[in-house]
C-alpha atoms as a PDB file:
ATOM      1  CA  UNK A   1       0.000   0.000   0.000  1.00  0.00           C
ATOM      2  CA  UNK A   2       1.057   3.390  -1.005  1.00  0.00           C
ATOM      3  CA  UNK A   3       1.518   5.715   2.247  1.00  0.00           C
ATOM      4  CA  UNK A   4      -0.442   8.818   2.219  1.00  0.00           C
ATOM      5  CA  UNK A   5       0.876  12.174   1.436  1.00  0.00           C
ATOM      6  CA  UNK A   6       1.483  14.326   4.835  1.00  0.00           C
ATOM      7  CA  UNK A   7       0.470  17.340   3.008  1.00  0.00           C
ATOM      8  CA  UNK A   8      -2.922  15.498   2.375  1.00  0.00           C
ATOM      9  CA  UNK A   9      -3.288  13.792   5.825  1.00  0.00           C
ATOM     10  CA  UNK A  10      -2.840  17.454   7.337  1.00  0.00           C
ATOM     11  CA  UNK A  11      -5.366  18.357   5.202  1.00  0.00           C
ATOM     12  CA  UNK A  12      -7.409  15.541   5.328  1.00  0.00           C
ATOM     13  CA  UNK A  13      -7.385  13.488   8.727  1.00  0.00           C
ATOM     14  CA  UNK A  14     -10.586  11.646   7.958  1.00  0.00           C
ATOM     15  CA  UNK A  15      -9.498   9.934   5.287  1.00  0.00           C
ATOM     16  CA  UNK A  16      -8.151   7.628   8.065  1.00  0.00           C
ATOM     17  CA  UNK A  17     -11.794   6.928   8.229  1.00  0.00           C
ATOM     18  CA  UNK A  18     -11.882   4.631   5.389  1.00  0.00           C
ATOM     19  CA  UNK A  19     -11.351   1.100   6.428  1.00  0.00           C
ATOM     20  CA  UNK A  20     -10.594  -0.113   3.014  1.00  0.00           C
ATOM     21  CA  UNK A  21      -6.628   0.297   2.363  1.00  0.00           C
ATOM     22  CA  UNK A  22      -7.260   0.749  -1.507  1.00  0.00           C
ATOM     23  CA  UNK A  23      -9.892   2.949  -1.596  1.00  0.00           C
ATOM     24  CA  UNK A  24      -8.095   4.838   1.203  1.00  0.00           C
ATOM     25  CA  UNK A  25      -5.021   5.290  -0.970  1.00  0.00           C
ATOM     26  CA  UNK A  26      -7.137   6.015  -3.978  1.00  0.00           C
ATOM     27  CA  UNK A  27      -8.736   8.547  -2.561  1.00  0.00           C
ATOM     28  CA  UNK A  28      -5.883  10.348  -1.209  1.00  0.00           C
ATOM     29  CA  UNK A  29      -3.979  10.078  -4.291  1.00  0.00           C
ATOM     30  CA  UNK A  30      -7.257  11.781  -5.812  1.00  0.00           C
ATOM     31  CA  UNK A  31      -6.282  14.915  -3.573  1.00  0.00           C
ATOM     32  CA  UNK A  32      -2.286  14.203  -4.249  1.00  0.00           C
ATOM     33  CA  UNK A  33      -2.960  14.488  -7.941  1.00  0.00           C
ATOM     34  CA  UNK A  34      -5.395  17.428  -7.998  1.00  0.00           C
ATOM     35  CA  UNK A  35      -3.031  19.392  -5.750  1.00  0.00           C
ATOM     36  CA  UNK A  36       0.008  19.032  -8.796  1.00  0.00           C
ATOM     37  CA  UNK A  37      -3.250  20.089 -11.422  1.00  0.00           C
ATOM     38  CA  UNK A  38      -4.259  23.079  -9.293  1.00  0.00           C
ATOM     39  CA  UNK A  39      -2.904  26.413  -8.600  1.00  0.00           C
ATOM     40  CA  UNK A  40      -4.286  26.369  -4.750  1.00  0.00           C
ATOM     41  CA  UNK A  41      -1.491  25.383  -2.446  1.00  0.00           C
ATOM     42  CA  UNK A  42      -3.227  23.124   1.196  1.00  0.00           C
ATOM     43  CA  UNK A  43      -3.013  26.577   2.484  1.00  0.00           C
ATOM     44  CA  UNK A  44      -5.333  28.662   0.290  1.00  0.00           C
ATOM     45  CA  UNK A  45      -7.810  25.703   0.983  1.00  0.00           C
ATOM     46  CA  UNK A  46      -7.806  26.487   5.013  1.00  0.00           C
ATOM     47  CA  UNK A  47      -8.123  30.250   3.652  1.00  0.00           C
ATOM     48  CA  UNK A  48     -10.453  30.633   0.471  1.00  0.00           C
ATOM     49  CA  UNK A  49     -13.813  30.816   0.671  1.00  0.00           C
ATOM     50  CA  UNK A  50     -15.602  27.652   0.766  1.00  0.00           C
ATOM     51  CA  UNK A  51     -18.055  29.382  -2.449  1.00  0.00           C
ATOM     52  CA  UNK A  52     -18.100  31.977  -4.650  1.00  0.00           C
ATOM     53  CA  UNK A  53     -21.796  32.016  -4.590  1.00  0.00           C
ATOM     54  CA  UNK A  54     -21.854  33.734  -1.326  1.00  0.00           C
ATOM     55  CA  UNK A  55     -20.439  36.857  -1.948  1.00  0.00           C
ATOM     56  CA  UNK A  56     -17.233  38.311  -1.042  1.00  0.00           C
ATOM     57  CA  UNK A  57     -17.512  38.553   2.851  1.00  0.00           C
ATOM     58  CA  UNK A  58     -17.580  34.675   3.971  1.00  0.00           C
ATOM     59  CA  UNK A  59     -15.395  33.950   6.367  1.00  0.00           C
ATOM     60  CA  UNK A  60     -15.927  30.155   6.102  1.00  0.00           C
ATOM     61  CA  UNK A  61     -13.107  28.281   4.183  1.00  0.00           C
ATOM     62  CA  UNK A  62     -13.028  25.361   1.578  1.00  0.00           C
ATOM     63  CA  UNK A  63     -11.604  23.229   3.873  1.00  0.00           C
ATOM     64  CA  UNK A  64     -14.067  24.242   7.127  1.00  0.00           C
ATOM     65  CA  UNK A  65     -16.990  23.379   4.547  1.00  0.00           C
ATOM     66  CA  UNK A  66     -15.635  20.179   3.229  1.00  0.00           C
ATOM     67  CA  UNK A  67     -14.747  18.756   6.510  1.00  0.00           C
ATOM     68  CA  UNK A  68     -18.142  19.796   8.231  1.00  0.00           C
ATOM     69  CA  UNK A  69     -19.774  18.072   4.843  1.00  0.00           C
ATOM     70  CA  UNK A  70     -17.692  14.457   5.941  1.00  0.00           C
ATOM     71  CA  UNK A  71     -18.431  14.655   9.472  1.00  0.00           C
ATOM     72  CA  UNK A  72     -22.008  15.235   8.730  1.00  0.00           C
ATOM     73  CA  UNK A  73     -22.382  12.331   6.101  1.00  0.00           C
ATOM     74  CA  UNK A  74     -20.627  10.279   8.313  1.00  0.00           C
ATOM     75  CA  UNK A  75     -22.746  10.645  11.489  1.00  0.00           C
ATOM     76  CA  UNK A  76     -25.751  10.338   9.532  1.00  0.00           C
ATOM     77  CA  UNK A  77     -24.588   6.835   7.968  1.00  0.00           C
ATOM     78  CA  UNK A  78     -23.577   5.660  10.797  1.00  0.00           C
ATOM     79  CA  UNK A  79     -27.177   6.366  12.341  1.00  0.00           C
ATOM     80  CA  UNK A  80     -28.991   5.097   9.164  1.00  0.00           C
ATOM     81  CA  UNK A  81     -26.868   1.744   9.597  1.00  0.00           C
ATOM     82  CA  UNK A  82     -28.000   2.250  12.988  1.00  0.00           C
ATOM     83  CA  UNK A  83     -31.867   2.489  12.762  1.00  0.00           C
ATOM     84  CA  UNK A  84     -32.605   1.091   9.018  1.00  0.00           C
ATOM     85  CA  UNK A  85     -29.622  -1.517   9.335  1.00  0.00           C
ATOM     86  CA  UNK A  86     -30.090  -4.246   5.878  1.00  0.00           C
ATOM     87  CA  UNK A  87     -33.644  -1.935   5.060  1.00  0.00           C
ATOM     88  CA  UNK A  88     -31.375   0.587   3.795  1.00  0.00           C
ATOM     89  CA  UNK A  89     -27.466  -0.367   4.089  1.00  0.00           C
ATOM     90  CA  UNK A  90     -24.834   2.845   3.651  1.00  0.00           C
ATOM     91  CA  UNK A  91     -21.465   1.413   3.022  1.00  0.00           C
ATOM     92  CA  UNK A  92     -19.637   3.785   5.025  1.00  0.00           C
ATOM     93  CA  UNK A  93     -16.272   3.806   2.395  1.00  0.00           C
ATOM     94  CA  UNK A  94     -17.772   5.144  -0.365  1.00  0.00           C
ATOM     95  CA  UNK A  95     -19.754   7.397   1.759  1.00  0.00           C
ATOM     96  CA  UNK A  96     -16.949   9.030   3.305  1.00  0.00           C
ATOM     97  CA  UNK A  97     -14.906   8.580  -0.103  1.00  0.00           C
ATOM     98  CA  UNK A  98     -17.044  10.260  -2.001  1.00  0.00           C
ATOM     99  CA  UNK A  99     -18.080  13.250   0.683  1.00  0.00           C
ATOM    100  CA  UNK A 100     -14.140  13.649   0.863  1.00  0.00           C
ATOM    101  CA  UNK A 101     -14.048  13.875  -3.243  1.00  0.00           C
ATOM    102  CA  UNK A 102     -16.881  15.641  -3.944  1.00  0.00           C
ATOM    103  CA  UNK A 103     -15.326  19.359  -3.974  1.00  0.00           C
ATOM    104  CA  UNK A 104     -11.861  17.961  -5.394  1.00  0.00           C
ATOM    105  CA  UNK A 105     -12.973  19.301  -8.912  1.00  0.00           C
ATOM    106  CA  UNK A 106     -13.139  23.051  -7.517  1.00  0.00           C
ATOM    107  CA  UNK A 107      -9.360  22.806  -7.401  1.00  0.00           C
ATOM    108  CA  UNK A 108      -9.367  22.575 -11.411  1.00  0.00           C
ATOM    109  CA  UNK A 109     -11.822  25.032 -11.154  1.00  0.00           C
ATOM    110  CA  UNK A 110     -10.669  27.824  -9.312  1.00  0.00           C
ATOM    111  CA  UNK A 111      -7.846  30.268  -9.585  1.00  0.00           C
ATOM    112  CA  UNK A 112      -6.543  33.179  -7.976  1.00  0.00           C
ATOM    113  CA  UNK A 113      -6.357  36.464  -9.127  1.00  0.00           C
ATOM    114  CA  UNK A 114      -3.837  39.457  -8.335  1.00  0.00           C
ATOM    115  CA  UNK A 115      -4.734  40.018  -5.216  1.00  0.00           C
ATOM    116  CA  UNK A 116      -5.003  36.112  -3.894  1.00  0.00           C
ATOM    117  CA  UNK A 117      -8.891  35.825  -4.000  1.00  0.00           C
ATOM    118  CA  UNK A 118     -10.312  32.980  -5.625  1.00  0.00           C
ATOM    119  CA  UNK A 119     -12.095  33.239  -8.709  1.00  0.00           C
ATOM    120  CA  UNK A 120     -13.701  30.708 -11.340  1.00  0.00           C
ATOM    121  CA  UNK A 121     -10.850  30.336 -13.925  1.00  0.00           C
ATOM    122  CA  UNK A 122     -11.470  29.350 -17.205  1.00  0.00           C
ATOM    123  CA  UNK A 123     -11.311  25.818 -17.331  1.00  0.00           C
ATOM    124  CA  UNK A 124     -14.282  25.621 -14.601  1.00  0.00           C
ATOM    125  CA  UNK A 125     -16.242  28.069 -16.472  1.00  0.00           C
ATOM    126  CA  UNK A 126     -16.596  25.016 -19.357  1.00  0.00           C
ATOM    127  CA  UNK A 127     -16.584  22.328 -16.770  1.00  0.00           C
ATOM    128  CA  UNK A 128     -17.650  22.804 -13.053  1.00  0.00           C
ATOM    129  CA  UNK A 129     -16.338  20.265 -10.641  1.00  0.00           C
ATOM    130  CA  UNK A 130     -18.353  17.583 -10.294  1.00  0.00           C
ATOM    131  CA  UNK A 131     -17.055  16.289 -13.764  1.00  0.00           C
ATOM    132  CA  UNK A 132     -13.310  17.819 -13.018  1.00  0.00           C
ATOM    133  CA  UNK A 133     -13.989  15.737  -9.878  1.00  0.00           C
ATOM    134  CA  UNK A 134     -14.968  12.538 -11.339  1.00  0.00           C
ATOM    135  CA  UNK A 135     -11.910  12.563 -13.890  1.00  0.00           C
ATOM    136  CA  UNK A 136      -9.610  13.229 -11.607  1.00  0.00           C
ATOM    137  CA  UNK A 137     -11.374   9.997  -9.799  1.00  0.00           C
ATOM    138  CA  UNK A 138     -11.395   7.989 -12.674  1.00  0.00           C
ATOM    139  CA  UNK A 139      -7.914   8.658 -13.522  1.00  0.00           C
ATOM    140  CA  UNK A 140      -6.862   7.537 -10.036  1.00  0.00           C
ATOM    141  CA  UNK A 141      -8.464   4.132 -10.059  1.00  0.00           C
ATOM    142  CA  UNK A 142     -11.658   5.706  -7.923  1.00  0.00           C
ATOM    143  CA  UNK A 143     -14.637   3.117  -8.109  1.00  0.00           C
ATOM    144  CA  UNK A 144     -17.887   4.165 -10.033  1.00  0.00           C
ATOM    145  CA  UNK A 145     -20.043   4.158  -6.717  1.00  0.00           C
ATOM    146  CA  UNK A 146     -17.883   6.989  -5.473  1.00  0.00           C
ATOM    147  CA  UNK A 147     -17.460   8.874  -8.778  1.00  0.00           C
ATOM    148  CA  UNK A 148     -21.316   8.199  -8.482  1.00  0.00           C
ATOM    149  CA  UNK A 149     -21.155  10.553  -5.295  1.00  0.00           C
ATOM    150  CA  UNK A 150     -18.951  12.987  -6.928  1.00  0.00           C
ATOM    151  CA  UNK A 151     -20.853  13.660  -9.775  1.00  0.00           C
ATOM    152  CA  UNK A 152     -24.512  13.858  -7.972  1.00  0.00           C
ATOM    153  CA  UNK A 153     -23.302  15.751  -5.291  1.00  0.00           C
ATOM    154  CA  UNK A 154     -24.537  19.247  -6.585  1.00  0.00           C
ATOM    155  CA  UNK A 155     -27.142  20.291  -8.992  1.00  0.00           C
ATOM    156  CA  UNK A 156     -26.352  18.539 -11.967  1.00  0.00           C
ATOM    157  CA  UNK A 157     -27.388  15.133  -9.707  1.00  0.00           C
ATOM    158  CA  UNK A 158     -30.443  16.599  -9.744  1.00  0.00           C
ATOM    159  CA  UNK A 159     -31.859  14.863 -13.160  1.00  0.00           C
ATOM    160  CA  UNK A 160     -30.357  11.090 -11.903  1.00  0.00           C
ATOM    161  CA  UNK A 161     -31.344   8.539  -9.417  1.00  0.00           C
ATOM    162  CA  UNK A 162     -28.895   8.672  -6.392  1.00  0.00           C
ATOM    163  CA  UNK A 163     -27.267   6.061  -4.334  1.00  0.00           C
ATOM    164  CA  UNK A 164     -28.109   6.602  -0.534  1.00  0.00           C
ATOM    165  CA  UNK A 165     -24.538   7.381   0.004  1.00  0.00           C
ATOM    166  CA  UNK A 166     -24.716   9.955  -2.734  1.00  0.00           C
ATOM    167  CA  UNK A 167     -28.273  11.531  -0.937  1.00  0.00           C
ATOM    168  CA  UNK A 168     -26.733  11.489   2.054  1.00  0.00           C
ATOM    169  CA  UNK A 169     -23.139  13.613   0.842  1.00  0.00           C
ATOM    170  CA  UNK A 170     -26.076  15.703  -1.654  1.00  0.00           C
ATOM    171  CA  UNK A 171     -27.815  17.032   1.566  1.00  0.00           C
ATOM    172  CA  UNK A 172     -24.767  17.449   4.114  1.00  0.00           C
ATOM    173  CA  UNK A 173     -23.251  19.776   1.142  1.00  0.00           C
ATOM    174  CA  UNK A 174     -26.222  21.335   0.784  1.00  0.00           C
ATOM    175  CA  UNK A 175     -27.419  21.962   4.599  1.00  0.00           C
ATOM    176  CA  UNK A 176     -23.930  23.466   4.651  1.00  0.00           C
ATOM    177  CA  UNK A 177     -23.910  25.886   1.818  1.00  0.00           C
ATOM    178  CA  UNK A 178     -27.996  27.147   1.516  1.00  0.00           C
ATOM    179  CA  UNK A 179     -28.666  28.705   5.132  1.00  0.00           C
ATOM    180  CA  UNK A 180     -25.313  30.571   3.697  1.00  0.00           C
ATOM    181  CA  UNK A 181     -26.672  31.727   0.951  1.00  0.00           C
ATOM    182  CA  UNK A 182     -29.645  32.423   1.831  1.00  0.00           C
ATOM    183  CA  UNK A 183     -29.648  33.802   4.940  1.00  0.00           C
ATOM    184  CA  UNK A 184     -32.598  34.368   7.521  1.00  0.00           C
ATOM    185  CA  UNK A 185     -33.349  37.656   8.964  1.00  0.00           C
END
Protein backbone atom coordinates (compact mmCIF):
# COMPACT_ATOMS: atom_id res chain seq x y z
CA UNK A 1 0.00 0.00 0.00
CA UNK A 2 1.06 3.39 -1.00
CA UNK A 3 1.52 5.72 2.25
CA UNK A 4 -0.44 8.82 2.22
CA UNK A 5 0.88 12.17 1.44
CA UNK A 6 1.48 14.33 4.83
CA UNK A 7 0.47 17.34 3.01
CA UNK A 8 -2.92 15.50 2.38
CA UNK A 9 -3.29 13.79 5.82
CA UNK A 10 -2.84 17.45 7.34
CA UNK A 11 -5.37 18.36 5.20
CA UNK A 12 -7.41 15.54 5.33
CA UNK A 13 -7.38 13.49 8.73
CA UNK A 14 -10.59 11.65 7.96
CA UNK A 15 -9.50 9.93 5.29
CA UNK A 16 -8.15 7.63 8.07
CA UNK A 17 -11.79 6.93 8.23
CA UNK A 18 -11.88 4.63 5.39
CA UNK A 19 -11.35 1.10 6.43
CA UNK A 20 -10.59 -0.11 3.01
CA UNK A 21 -6.63 0.30 2.36
CA UNK A 22 -7.26 0.75 -1.51
CA UNK A 23 -9.89 2.95 -1.60
CA UNK A 24 -8.10 4.84 1.20
CA UNK A 25 -5.02 5.29 -0.97
CA UNK A 26 -7.14 6.02 -3.98
CA UNK A 27 -8.74 8.55 -2.56
CA UNK A 28 -5.88 10.35 -1.21
CA UNK A 29 -3.98 10.08 -4.29
CA UNK A 30 -7.26 11.78 -5.81
CA UNK A 31 -6.28 14.92 -3.57
CA UNK A 32 -2.29 14.20 -4.25
CA UNK A 33 -2.96 14.49 -7.94
CA UNK A 34 -5.40 17.43 -8.00
CA UNK A 35 -3.03 19.39 -5.75
CA UNK A 36 0.01 19.03 -8.80
CA UNK A 37 -3.25 20.09 -11.42
CA UNK A 38 -4.26 23.08 -9.29
CA UNK A 39 -2.90 26.41 -8.60
CA UNK A 40 -4.29 26.37 -4.75
CA UNK A 41 -1.49 25.38 -2.45
CA UNK A 42 -3.23 23.12 1.20
CA UNK A 43 -3.01 26.58 2.48
CA UNK A 44 -5.33 28.66 0.29
CA UNK A 45 -7.81 25.70 0.98
CA UNK A 46 -7.81 26.49 5.01
CA UNK A 47 -8.12 30.25 3.65
CA UNK A 48 -10.45 30.63 0.47
CA UNK A 49 -13.81 30.82 0.67
CA UNK A 50 -15.60 27.65 0.77
CA UNK A 51 -18.06 29.38 -2.45
CA UNK A 52 -18.10 31.98 -4.65
CA UNK A 53 -21.80 32.02 -4.59
CA UNK A 54 -21.85 33.73 -1.33
CA UNK A 55 -20.44 36.86 -1.95
CA UNK A 56 -17.23 38.31 -1.04
CA UNK A 57 -17.51 38.55 2.85
CA UNK A 58 -17.58 34.68 3.97
CA UNK A 59 -15.39 33.95 6.37
CA UNK A 60 -15.93 30.15 6.10
CA UNK A 61 -13.11 28.28 4.18
CA UNK A 62 -13.03 25.36 1.58
CA UNK A 63 -11.60 23.23 3.87
CA UNK A 64 -14.07 24.24 7.13
CA UNK A 65 -16.99 23.38 4.55
CA UNK A 66 -15.64 20.18 3.23
CA UNK A 67 -14.75 18.76 6.51
CA UNK A 68 -18.14 19.80 8.23
CA UNK A 69 -19.77 18.07 4.84
CA UNK A 70 -17.69 14.46 5.94
CA UNK A 71 -18.43 14.66 9.47
CA UNK A 72 -22.01 15.24 8.73
CA UNK A 73 -22.38 12.33 6.10
CA UNK A 74 -20.63 10.28 8.31
CA UNK A 75 -22.75 10.64 11.49
CA UNK A 76 -25.75 10.34 9.53
CA UNK A 77 -24.59 6.84 7.97
CA UNK A 78 -23.58 5.66 10.80
CA UNK A 79 -27.18 6.37 12.34
CA UNK A 80 -28.99 5.10 9.16
CA UNK A 81 -26.87 1.74 9.60
CA UNK A 82 -28.00 2.25 12.99
CA UNK A 83 -31.87 2.49 12.76
CA UNK A 84 -32.60 1.09 9.02
CA UNK A 85 -29.62 -1.52 9.33
CA UNK A 86 -30.09 -4.25 5.88
CA UNK A 87 -33.64 -1.93 5.06
CA UNK A 88 -31.38 0.59 3.80
CA UNK A 89 -27.47 -0.37 4.09
CA UNK A 90 -24.83 2.84 3.65
CA UNK A 91 -21.46 1.41 3.02
CA UNK A 92 -19.64 3.78 5.02
CA UNK A 93 -16.27 3.81 2.39
CA UNK A 94 -17.77 5.14 -0.37
CA UNK A 95 -19.75 7.40 1.76
CA UNK A 96 -16.95 9.03 3.30
CA UNK A 97 -14.91 8.58 -0.10
CA UNK A 98 -17.04 10.26 -2.00
CA UNK A 99 -18.08 13.25 0.68
CA UNK A 100 -14.14 13.65 0.86
CA UNK A 101 -14.05 13.88 -3.24
CA UNK A 102 -16.88 15.64 -3.94
CA UNK A 103 -15.33 19.36 -3.97
CA UNK A 104 -11.86 17.96 -5.39
CA UNK A 105 -12.97 19.30 -8.91
CA UNK A 106 -13.14 23.05 -7.52
CA UNK A 107 -9.36 22.81 -7.40
CA UNK A 108 -9.37 22.58 -11.41
CA UNK A 109 -11.82 25.03 -11.15
CA UNK A 110 -10.67 27.82 -9.31
CA UNK A 111 -7.85 30.27 -9.58
CA UNK A 112 -6.54 33.18 -7.98
CA UNK A 113 -6.36 36.46 -9.13
CA UNK A 114 -3.84 39.46 -8.34
CA UNK A 115 -4.73 40.02 -5.22
CA UNK A 116 -5.00 36.11 -3.89
CA UNK A 117 -8.89 35.82 -4.00
CA UNK A 118 -10.31 32.98 -5.62
CA UNK A 119 -12.10 33.24 -8.71
CA UNK A 120 -13.70 30.71 -11.34
CA UNK A 121 -10.85 30.34 -13.92
CA UNK A 122 -11.47 29.35 -17.20
CA UNK A 123 -11.31 25.82 -17.33
CA UNK A 124 -14.28 25.62 -14.60
CA UNK A 125 -16.24 28.07 -16.47
CA UNK A 126 -16.60 25.02 -19.36
CA UNK A 127 -16.58 22.33 -16.77
CA UNK A 128 -17.65 22.80 -13.05
CA UNK A 129 -16.34 20.27 -10.64
CA UNK A 130 -18.35 17.58 -10.29
CA UNK A 131 -17.06 16.29 -13.76
CA UNK A 132 -13.31 17.82 -13.02
CA UNK A 133 -13.99 15.74 -9.88
CA UNK A 134 -14.97 12.54 -11.34
CA UNK A 135 -11.91 12.56 -13.89
CA UNK A 136 -9.61 13.23 -11.61
CA UNK A 137 -11.37 10.00 -9.80
CA UNK A 138 -11.39 7.99 -12.67
CA UNK A 139 -7.91 8.66 -13.52
CA UNK A 140 -6.86 7.54 -10.04
CA UNK A 141 -8.46 4.13 -10.06
CA UNK A 142 -11.66 5.71 -7.92
CA UNK A 143 -14.64 3.12 -8.11
CA UNK A 144 -17.89 4.16 -10.03
CA UNK A 145 -20.04 4.16 -6.72
CA UNK A 146 -17.88 6.99 -5.47
CA UNK A 147 -17.46 8.87 -8.78
CA UNK A 148 -21.32 8.20 -8.48
CA UNK A 149 -21.15 10.55 -5.30
CA UNK A 150 -18.95 12.99 -6.93
CA UNK A 151 -20.85 13.66 -9.77
CA UNK A 152 -24.51 13.86 -7.97
CA UNK A 153 -23.30 15.75 -5.29
CA UNK A 154 -24.54 19.25 -6.58
CA UNK A 155 -27.14 20.29 -8.99
CA UNK A 156 -26.35 18.54 -11.97
CA UNK A 157 -27.39 15.13 -9.71
CA UNK A 158 -30.44 16.60 -9.74
CA UNK A 159 -31.86 14.86 -13.16
CA UNK A 160 -30.36 11.09 -11.90
CA UNK A 161 -31.34 8.54 -9.42
CA UNK A 162 -28.89 8.67 -6.39
CA UNK A 163 -27.27 6.06 -4.33
CA UNK A 164 -28.11 6.60 -0.53
CA UNK A 165 -24.54 7.38 0.00
CA UNK A 166 -24.72 9.96 -2.73
CA UNK A 167 -28.27 11.53 -0.94
CA UNK A 168 -26.73 11.49 2.05
CA UNK A 169 -23.14 13.61 0.84
CA UNK A 170 -26.08 15.70 -1.65
CA UNK A 171 -27.82 17.03 1.57
CA UNK A 172 -24.77 17.45 4.11
CA UNK A 173 -23.25 19.78 1.14
CA UNK A 174 -26.22 21.33 0.78
CA UNK A 175 -27.42 21.96 4.60
CA UNK A 176 -23.93 23.47 4.65
CA UNK A 177 -23.91 25.89 1.82
CA UNK A 178 -28.00 27.15 1.52
CA UNK A 179 -28.67 28.71 5.13
CA UNK A 180 -25.31 30.57 3.70
CA UNK A 181 -26.67 31.73 0.95
CA UNK A 182 -29.65 32.42 1.83
CA UNK A 183 -29.65 33.80 4.94
CA UNK A 184 -32.60 34.37 7.52
CA UNK A 185 -33.35 37.66 8.96
Amino acid sequence: MNSIDTEVLELWPEIEWINDPDLRSKTARVWEMALEKSVLTPADLKRIPFTLLCGPDLKVTFMDHKRAVVHIARDSGNKMNEFFGNELPVNMDVLLSGAILADVGKLLEYVLDENGKATQGSYGKYLRHPFSGVSLAESCGIPPEVCHIIAAHAGEGDMVKRSTEAYIVHHADFMTFLPFKNRFG
